[in-house]
Protein backbone atom coordinates (compact mmCIF):
# COMPACT_ATOMS: atom_id res chain seq x y z
CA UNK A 1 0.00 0.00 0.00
CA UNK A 2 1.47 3.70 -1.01
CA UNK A 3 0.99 6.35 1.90
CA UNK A 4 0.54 9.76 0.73
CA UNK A 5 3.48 10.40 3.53
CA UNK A 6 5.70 7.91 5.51
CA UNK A 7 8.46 8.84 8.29
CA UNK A 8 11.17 5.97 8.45
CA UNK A 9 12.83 6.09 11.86
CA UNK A 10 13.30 9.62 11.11
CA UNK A 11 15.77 11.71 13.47
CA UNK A 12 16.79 15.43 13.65
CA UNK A 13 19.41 16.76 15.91
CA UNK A 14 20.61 20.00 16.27
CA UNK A 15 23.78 19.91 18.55
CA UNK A 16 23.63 17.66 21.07
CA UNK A 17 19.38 18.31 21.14
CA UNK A 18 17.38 15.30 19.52
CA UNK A 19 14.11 17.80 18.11
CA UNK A 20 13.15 14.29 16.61
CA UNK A 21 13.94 11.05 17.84
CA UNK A 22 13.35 7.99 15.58
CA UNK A 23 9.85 8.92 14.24
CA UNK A 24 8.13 5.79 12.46
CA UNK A 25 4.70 7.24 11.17
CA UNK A 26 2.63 6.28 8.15
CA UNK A 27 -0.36 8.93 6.68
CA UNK A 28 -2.94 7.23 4.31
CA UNK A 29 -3.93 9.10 1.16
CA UNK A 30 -6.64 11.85 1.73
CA UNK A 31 -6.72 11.51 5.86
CA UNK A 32 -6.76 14.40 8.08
CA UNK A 33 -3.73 14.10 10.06
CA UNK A 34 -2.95 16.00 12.90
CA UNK A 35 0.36 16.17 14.69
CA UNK A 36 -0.47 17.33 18.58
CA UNK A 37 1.76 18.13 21.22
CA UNK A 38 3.20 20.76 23.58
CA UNK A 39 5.88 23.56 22.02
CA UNK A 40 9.31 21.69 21.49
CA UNK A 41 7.92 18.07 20.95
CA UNK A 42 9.06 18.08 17.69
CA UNK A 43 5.73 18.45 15.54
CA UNK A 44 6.64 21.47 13.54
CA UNK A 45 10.53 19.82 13.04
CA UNK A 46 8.11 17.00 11.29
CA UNK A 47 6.16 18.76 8.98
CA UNK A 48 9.04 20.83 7.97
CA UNK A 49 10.94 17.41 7.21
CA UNK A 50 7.94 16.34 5.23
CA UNK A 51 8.37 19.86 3.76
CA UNK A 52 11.58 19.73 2.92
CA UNK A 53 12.68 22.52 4.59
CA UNK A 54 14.46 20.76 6.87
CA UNK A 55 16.45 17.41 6.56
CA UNK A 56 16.64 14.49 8.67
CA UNK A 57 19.80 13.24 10.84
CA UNK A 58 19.05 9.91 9.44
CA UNK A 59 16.09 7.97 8.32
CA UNK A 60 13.88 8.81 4.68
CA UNK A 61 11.38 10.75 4.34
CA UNK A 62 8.98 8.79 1.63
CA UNK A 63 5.79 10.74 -0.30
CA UNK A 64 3.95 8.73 -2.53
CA UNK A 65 6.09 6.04 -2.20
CA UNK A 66 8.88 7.78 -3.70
CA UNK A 67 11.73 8.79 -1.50
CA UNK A 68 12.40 12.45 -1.19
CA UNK A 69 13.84 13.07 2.01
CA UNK A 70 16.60 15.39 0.54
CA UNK A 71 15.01 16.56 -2.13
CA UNK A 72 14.03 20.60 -2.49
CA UNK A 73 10.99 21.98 -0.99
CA UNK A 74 10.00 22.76 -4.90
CA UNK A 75 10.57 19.15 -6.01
CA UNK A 76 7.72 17.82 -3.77
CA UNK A 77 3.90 17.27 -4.56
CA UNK A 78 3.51 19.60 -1.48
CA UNK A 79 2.67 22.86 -0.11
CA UNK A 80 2.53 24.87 3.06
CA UNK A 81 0.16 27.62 4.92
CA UNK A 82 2.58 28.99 7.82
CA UNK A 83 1.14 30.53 10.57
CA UNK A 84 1.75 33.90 10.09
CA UNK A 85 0.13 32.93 6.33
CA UNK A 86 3.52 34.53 4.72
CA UNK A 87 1.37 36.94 2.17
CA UNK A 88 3.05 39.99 0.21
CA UNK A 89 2.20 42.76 1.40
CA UNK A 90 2.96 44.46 -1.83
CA UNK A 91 0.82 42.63 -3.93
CA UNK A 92 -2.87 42.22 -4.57
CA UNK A 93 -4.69 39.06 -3.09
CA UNK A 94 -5.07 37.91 -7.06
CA UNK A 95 -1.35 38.01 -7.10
CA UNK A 96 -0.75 36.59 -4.08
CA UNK A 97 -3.22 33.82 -4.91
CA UNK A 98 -1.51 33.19 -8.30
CA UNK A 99 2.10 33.75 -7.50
CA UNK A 100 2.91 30.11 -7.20
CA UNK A 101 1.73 29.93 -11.64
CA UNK A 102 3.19 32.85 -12.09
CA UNK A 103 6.63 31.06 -10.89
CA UNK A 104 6.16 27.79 -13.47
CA UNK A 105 5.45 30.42 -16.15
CA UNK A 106 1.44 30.10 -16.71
CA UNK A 107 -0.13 32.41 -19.02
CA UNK A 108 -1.66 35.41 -17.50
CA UNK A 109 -5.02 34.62 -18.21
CA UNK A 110 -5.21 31.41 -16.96
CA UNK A 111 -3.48 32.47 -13.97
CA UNK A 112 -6.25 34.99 -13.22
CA UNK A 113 -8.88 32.54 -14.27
CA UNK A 114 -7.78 29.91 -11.44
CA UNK A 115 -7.10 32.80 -8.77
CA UNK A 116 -10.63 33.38 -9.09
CA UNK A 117 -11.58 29.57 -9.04
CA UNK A 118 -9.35 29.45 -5.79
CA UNK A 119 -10.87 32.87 -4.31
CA UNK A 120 -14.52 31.06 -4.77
CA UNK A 121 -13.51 27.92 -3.51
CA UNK A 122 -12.18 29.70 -0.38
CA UNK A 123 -15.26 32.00 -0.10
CA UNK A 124 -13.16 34.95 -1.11
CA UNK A 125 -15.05 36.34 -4.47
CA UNK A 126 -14.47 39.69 -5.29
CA UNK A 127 -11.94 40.45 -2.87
CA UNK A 128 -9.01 40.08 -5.45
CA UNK A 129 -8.04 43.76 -5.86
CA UNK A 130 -7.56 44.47 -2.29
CA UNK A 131 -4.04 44.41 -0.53
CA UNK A 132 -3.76 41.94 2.61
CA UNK A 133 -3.37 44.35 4.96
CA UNK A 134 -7.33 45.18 4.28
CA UNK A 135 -8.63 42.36 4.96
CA UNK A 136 -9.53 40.48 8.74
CA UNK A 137 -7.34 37.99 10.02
CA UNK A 138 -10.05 35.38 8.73
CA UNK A 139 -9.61 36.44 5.34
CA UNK A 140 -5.62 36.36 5.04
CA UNK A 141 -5.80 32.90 6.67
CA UNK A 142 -8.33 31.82 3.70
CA UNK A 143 -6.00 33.91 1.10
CA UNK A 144 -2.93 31.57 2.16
CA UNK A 145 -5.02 28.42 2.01
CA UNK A 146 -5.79 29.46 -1.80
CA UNK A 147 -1.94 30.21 -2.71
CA UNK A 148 -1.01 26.41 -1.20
CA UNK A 149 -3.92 24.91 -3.28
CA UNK A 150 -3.62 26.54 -6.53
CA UNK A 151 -0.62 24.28 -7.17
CA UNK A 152 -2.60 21.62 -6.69
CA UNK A 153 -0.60 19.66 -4.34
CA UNK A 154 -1.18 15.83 -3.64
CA UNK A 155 -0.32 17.38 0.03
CA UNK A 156 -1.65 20.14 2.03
CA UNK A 157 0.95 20.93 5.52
CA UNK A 158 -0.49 23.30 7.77
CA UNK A 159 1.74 24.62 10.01
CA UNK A 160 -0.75 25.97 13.80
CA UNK A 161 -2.43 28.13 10.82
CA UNK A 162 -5.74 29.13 13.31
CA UNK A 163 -3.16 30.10 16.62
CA UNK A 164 -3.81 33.68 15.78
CA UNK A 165 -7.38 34.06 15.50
CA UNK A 166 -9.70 34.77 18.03
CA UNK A 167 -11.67 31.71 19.88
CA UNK A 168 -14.84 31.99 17.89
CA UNK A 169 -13.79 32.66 13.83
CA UNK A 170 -11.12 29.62 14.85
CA UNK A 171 -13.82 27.34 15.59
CA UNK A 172 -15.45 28.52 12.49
CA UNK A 173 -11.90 27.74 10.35
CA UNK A 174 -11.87 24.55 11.54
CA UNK A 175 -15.15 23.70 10.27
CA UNK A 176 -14.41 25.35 7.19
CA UNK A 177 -10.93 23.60 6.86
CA UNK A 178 -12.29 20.21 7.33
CA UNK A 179 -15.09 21.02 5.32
CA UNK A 180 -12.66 21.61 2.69
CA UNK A 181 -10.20 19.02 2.84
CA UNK A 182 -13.38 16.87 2.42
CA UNK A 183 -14.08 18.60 -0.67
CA UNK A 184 -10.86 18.22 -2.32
CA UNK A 185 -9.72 14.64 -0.96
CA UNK A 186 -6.37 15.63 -0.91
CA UNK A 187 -4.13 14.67 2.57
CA UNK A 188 -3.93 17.62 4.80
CA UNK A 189 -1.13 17.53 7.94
CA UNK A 190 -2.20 19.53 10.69
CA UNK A 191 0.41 20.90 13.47
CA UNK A 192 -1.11 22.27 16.13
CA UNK A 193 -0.78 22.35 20.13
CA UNK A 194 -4.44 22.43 21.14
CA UNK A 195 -6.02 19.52 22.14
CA UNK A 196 -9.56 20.53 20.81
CA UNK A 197 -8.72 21.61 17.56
CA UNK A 198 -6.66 17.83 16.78
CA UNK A 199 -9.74 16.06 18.51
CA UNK A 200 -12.48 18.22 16.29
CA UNK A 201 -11.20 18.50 12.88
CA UNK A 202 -8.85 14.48 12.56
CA UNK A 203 -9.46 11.23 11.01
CA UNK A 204 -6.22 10.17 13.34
CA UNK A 205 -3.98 12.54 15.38
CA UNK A 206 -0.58 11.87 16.54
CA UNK A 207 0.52 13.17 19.85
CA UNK A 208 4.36 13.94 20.19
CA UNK A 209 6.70 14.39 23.11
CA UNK A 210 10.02 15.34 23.34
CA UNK A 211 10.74 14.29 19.66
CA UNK A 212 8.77 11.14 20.26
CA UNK A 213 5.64 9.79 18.76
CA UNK A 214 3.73 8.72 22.25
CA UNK A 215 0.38 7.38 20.51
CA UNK A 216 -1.21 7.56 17.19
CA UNK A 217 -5.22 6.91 16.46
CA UNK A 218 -8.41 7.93 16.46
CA UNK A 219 -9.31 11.06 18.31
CA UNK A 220 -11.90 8.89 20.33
CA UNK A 221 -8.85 6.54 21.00
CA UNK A 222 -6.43 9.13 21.95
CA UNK A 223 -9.23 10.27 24.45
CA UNK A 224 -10.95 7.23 25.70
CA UNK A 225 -7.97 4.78 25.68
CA UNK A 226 -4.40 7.11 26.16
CA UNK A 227 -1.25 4.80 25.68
CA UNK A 228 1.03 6.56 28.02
CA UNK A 229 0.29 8.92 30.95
CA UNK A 230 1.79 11.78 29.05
CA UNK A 231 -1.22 11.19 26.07
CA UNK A 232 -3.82 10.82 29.56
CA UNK A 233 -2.38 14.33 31.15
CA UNK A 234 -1.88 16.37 27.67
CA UNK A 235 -5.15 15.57 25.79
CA UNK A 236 -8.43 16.79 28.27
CA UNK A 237 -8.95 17.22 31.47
CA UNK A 238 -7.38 14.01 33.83
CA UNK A 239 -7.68 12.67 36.83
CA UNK A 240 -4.47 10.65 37.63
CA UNK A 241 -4.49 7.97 40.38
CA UNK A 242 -1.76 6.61 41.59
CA UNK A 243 -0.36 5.09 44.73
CA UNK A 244 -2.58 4.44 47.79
CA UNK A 245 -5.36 6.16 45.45
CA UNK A 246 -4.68 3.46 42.20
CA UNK A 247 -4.77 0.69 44.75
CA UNK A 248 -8.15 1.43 46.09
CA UNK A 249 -9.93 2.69 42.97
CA UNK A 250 -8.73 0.96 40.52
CA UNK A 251 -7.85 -2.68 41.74
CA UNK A 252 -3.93 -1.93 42.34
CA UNK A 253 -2.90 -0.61 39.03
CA UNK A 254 0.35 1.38 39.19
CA UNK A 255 -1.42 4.53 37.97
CA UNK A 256 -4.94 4.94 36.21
CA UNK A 257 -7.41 7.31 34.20
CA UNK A 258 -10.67 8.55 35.36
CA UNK A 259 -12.16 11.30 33.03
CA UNK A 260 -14.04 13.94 35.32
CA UNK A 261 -17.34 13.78 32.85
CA UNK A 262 -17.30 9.92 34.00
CA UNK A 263 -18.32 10.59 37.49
CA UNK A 264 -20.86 11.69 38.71
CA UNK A 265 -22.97 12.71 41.77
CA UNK A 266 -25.33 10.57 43.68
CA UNK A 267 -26.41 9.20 46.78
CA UNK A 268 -24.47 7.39 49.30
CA UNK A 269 -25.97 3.55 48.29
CA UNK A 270 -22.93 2.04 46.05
CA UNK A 271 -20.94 5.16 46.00
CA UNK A 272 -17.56 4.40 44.96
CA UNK A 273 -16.19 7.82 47.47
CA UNK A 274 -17.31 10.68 49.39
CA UNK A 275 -15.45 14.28 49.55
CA UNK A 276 -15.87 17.43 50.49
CA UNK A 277 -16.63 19.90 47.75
CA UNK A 278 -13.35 22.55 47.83
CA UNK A 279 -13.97 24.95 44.31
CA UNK A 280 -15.76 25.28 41.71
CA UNK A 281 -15.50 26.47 37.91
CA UNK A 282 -18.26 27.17 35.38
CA UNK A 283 -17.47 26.83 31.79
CA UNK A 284 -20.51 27.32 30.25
CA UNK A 285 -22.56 23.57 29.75
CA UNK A 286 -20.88 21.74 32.76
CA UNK A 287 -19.63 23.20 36.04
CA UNK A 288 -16.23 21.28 37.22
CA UNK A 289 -16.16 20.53 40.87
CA UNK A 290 -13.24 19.89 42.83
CA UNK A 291 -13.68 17.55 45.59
CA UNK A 292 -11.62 16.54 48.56
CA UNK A 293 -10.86 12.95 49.45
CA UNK A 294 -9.12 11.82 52.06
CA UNK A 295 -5.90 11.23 50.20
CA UNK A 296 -6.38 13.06 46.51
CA UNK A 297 -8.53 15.40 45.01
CA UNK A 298 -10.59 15.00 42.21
CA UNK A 299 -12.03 16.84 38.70
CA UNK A 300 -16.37 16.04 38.58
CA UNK A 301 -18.22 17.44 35.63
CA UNK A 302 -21.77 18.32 36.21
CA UNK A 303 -24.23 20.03 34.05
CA UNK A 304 -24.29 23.87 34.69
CA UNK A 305 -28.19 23.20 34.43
CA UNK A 306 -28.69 20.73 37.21
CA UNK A 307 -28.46 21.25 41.00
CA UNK A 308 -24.15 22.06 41.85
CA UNK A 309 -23.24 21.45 45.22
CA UNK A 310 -22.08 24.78 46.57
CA UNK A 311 -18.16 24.68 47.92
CA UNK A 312 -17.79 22.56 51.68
CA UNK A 313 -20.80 20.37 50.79
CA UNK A 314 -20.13 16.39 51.21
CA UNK A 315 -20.89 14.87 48.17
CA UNK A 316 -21.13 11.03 46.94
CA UNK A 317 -19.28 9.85 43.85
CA UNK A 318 -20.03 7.27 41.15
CA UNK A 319 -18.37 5.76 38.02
CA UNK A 320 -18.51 2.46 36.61
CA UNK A 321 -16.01 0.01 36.20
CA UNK A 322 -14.89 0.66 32.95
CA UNK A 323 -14.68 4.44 33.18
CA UNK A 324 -10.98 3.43 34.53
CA UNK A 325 -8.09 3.26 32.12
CA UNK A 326 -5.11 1.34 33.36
CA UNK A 327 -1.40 3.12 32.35
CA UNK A 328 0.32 0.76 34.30
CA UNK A 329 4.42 0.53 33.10
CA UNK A 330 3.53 4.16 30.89
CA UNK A 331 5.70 6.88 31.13
């Protein structure tokens, strides 16, 4: 089977720092991929390998099958929106759109006639003439998805293109950018640091630490079933047992998972622990709780629409069984 993109034990050192450390990673033709992790893990040093703007201490870099891991940016079936979208400010937003033909020597005409195409595909019409620097920060980001697409590339790397847009037009672009990569089938690689954006928008997401691939699947698998205690802590909110706390709660595991939205509040008959209510936060739908046991405290989601127990109040907690996810031997 040919992988739009394969990583073969790929490594990158600078100096005596390992930014990637023996990546082995396979991406399917047209999947949403999204590489997830915390600033330094190594995620942007990946797509920029994949890029070719960057090349690997030692392992190959394979796109379409073919082996390309020192070839030239230009010399790959690829293209890039950076996050500061990397426009001209002295051209138009036709130009900018069309600069990449306008490089390979494409007629005029048809360069405008595909700008346009682009501009409509991106929900841009009519906004050709203006200069960047006119348009929101929603617009540019569209404008720089339109100048990596024109070429059309067999892959689409996206490099945290949403980090600077406010909370609500980025939950909008991620609709939009899914909604697109649908569209077009092609494979897009997605490099980003927040957790909801890699769970909302991926067919599979890849979450990276220290230069290490720590788990790759679903985003329901990253969630519900983390590999390593690192995937458990990074991706939602966790509550970690360990110690005395593992041994009672979840039948002497080394350390385990419980989710706060998997407990909840009810009456003392076949609670699995009471605590003492210490804070509370509202976020809108649910209202986390922090309650006091005798030896740990623990994250409860409740609805914000249902009765909250008010800080100091004893409360009764429930979960079942298989709301607890062993990471015994995980680092």
């Amino acid at each position: 089977m040919t992988h739009a993109v394969a990583l073969e034990r790929v490594y990158c050192e600078y100096g005596a720092v390992k930014a990637v450390d023996g990546v082995e990673l396979a991406i399917a033709e047209g999947e949403f991929f999204t590489l997830l992790g915390p600033s330094g893990s190594g995620k942007t040093t990946c797509l920029r390998m994949i890029g070719g703007f960057a090349l690997p201490t030692a392992g190959r870099v394979l796109i379409e099958g073919r082996d390309l891991t020192d070839a030239p940016p230009y010399a790959r079936p690829v293209n890039t929106v950076f996050q500061d979208y990397a426009l001209f400010p002295h051209m138009n937003v036709r130009e900018n759109v069309a600069y990449g033909l306008m490089v390979r020597g494409v007629p005029r005409a048809e360069r405008a006639r595909r700008a346009a195409a682009m501009l409509e595909l991106v929900r841009l019409p009519g906004v050709g003439g203006r200069r960047p620097s006119e348009l929101s920060g929603g617009q540019r980001q569209r404008v720089a998805l339109a100048r990596a697409l024109i070429n059309e590339p067999r892959v689409l790397l996206l490099d945290e293109p949403l980090g600077a847009l406010d909370l609500k037009l980025r939950e909008q672009m991620q609709a939009e950018l899914k909604a697109l990569q649908r569209r077009l089938a092609i494979t897009f690689i997605f490099v980003t640091h927040d957790q909801h954006e890699a769970l909302s928008m991926s067919d599979r997401v890849g979450v990276m630490n220290r230069g290490r691939l720590e788990q790759v699947g679903t985003p329901r698998e990253i969630y519900e079933s983390p590999a390593t205690r690192f995937v458990a802590e990074f991706v939602g909110a966790a509550n970690l047992l360990e110690g005395d706390a593992a041994r009672r709660y979840a039948d002497g595991a080394a350390c385990a998972l419980l989710r706060p939205e998997r407990i909840r509040l009810g009456s003392e008959a076949g609670a699995r622990a009471s605590g003492t209510v210490a804070d509370r936060q509202y976020f809108g739908a649910f209202v986390r709780l922090r309650v006091e046991l005798q030896s740990l405290q623990l994250a409860v989601d409740v609805p914000a629409d249902g009765v909250v127990p008010e800080p100091g109040a004893r409360v009764q907690l429930h979960w079942n069984a298989e709301a607890i996810r062993r990471l015994d031997g995980n680092g």
